[in-house]
C-alpha atoms as a PDB file:
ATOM      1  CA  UNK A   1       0.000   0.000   0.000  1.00  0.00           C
ATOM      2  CA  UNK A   2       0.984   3.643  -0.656  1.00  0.00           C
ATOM      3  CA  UNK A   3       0.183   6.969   0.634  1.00  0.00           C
ATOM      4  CA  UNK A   4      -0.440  10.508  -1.674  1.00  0.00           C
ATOM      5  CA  UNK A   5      -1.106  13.630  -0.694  1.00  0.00           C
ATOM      6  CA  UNK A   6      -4.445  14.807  -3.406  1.00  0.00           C
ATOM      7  CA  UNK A   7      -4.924  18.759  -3.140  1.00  0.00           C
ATOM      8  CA  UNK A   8      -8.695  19.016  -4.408  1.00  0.00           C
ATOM      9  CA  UNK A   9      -8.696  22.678  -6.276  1.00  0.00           C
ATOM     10  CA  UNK A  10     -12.169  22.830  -6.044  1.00  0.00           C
ATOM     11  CA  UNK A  11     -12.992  21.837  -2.420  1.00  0.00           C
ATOM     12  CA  UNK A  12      -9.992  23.618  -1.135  1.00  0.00           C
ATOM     13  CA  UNK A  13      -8.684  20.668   0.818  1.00  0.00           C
ATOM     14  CA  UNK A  14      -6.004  18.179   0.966  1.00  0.00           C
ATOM     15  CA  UNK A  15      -6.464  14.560   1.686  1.00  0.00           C
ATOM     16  CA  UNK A  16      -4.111  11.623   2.563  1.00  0.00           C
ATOM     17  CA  UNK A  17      -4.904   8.726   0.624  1.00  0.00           C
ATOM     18  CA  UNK A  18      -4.440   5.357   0.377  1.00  0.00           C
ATOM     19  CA  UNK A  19      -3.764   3.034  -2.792  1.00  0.00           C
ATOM     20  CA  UNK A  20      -2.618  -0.401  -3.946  1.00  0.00           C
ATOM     21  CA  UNK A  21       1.113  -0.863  -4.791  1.00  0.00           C
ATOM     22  CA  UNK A  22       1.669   0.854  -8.330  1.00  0.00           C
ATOM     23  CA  UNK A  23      -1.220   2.647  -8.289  1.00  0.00           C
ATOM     24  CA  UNK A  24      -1.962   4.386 -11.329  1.00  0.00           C
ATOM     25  CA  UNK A  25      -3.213   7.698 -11.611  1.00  0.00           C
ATOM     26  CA  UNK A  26      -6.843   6.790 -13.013  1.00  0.00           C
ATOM     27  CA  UNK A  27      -7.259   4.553  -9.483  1.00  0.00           C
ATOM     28  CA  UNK A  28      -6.841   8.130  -7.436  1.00  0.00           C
ATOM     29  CA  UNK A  29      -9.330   9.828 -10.055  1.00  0.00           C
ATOM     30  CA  UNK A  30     -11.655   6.870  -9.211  1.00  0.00           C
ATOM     31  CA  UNK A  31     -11.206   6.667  -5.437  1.00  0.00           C
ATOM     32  CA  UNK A  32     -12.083  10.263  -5.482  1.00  0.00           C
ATOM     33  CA  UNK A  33     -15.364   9.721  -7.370  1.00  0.00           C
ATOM     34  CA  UNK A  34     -13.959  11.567 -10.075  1.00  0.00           C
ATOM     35  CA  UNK A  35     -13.665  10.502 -14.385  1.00  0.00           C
ATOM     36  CA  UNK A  36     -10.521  11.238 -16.496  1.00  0.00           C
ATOM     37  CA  UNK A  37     -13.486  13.532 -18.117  1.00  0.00           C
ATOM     38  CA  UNK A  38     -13.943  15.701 -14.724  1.00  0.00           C
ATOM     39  CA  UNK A  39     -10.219  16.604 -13.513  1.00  0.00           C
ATOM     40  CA  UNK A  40      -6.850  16.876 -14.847  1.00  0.00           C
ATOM     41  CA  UNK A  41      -4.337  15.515 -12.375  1.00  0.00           C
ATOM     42  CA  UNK A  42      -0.756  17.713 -11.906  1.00  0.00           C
ATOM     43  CA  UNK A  43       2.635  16.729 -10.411  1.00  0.00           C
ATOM     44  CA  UNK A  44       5.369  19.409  -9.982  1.00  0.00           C
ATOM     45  CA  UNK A  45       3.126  21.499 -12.098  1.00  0.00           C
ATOM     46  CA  UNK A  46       3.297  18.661 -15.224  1.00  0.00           C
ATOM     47  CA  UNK A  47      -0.164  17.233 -15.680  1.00  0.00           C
ATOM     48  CA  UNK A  48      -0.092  13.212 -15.963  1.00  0.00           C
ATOM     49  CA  UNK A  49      -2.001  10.872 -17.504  1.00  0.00           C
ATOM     50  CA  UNK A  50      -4.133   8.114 -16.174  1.00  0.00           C
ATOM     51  CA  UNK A  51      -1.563   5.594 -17.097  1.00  0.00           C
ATOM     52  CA  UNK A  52       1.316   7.412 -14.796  1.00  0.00           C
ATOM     53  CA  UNK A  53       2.179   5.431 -11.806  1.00  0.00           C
ATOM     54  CA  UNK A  54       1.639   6.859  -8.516  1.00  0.00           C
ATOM     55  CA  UNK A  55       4.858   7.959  -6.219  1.00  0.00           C
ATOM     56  CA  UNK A  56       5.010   6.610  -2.487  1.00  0.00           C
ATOM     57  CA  UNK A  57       4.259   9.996  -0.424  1.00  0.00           C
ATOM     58  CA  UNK A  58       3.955  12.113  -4.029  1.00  0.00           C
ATOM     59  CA  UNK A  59       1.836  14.965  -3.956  1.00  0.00           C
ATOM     60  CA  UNK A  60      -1.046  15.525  -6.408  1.00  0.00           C
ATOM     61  CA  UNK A  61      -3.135  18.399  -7.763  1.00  0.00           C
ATOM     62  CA  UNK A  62      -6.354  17.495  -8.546  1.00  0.00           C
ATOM     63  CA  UNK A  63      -8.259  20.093 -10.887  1.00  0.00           C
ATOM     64  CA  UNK A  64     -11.215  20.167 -12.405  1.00  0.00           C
ATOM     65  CA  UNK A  65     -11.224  20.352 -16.219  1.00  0.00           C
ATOM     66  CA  UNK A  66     -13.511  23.576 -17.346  1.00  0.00           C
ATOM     67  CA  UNK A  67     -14.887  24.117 -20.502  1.00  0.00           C
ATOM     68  CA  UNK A  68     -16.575  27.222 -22.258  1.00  0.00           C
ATOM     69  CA  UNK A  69     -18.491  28.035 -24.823  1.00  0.00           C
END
């Protein structure tokens, strides 16, 4: 098991979370109740994709994707 740190943009909050070992970054968009549709996930300021393997003790930005018309 591993821990991350997932800064939620929206709800101005962080939360300590735990995941399997390799842990991608589509299982924290899941355990959050979020879709790949609904948030773009950052890492040192580099957005990831759902594919990327989680870091033990990484710390994640979690923001929600907007879109205008």
């Amino acid at each position: 098991m591993i821990k991350v740190k997932a800064k939620l943009l929206r709800e101005n909050k962080v939360l300590e979370i735990t995941l399997d070992d390799n842990a991608r970054v589509i299982d924290l968009i899941h355990k959050l109740g979020h879709t790949v549709e609904d948030v773009i996930v950052l890492k040192d300021e580099l957005p990831l994709v759902e594919d990327d393997i989680l870091e033990e003790n990484g710390e994640y930005i979690i923001m929600p994707v907007a879109s205008g018309g």
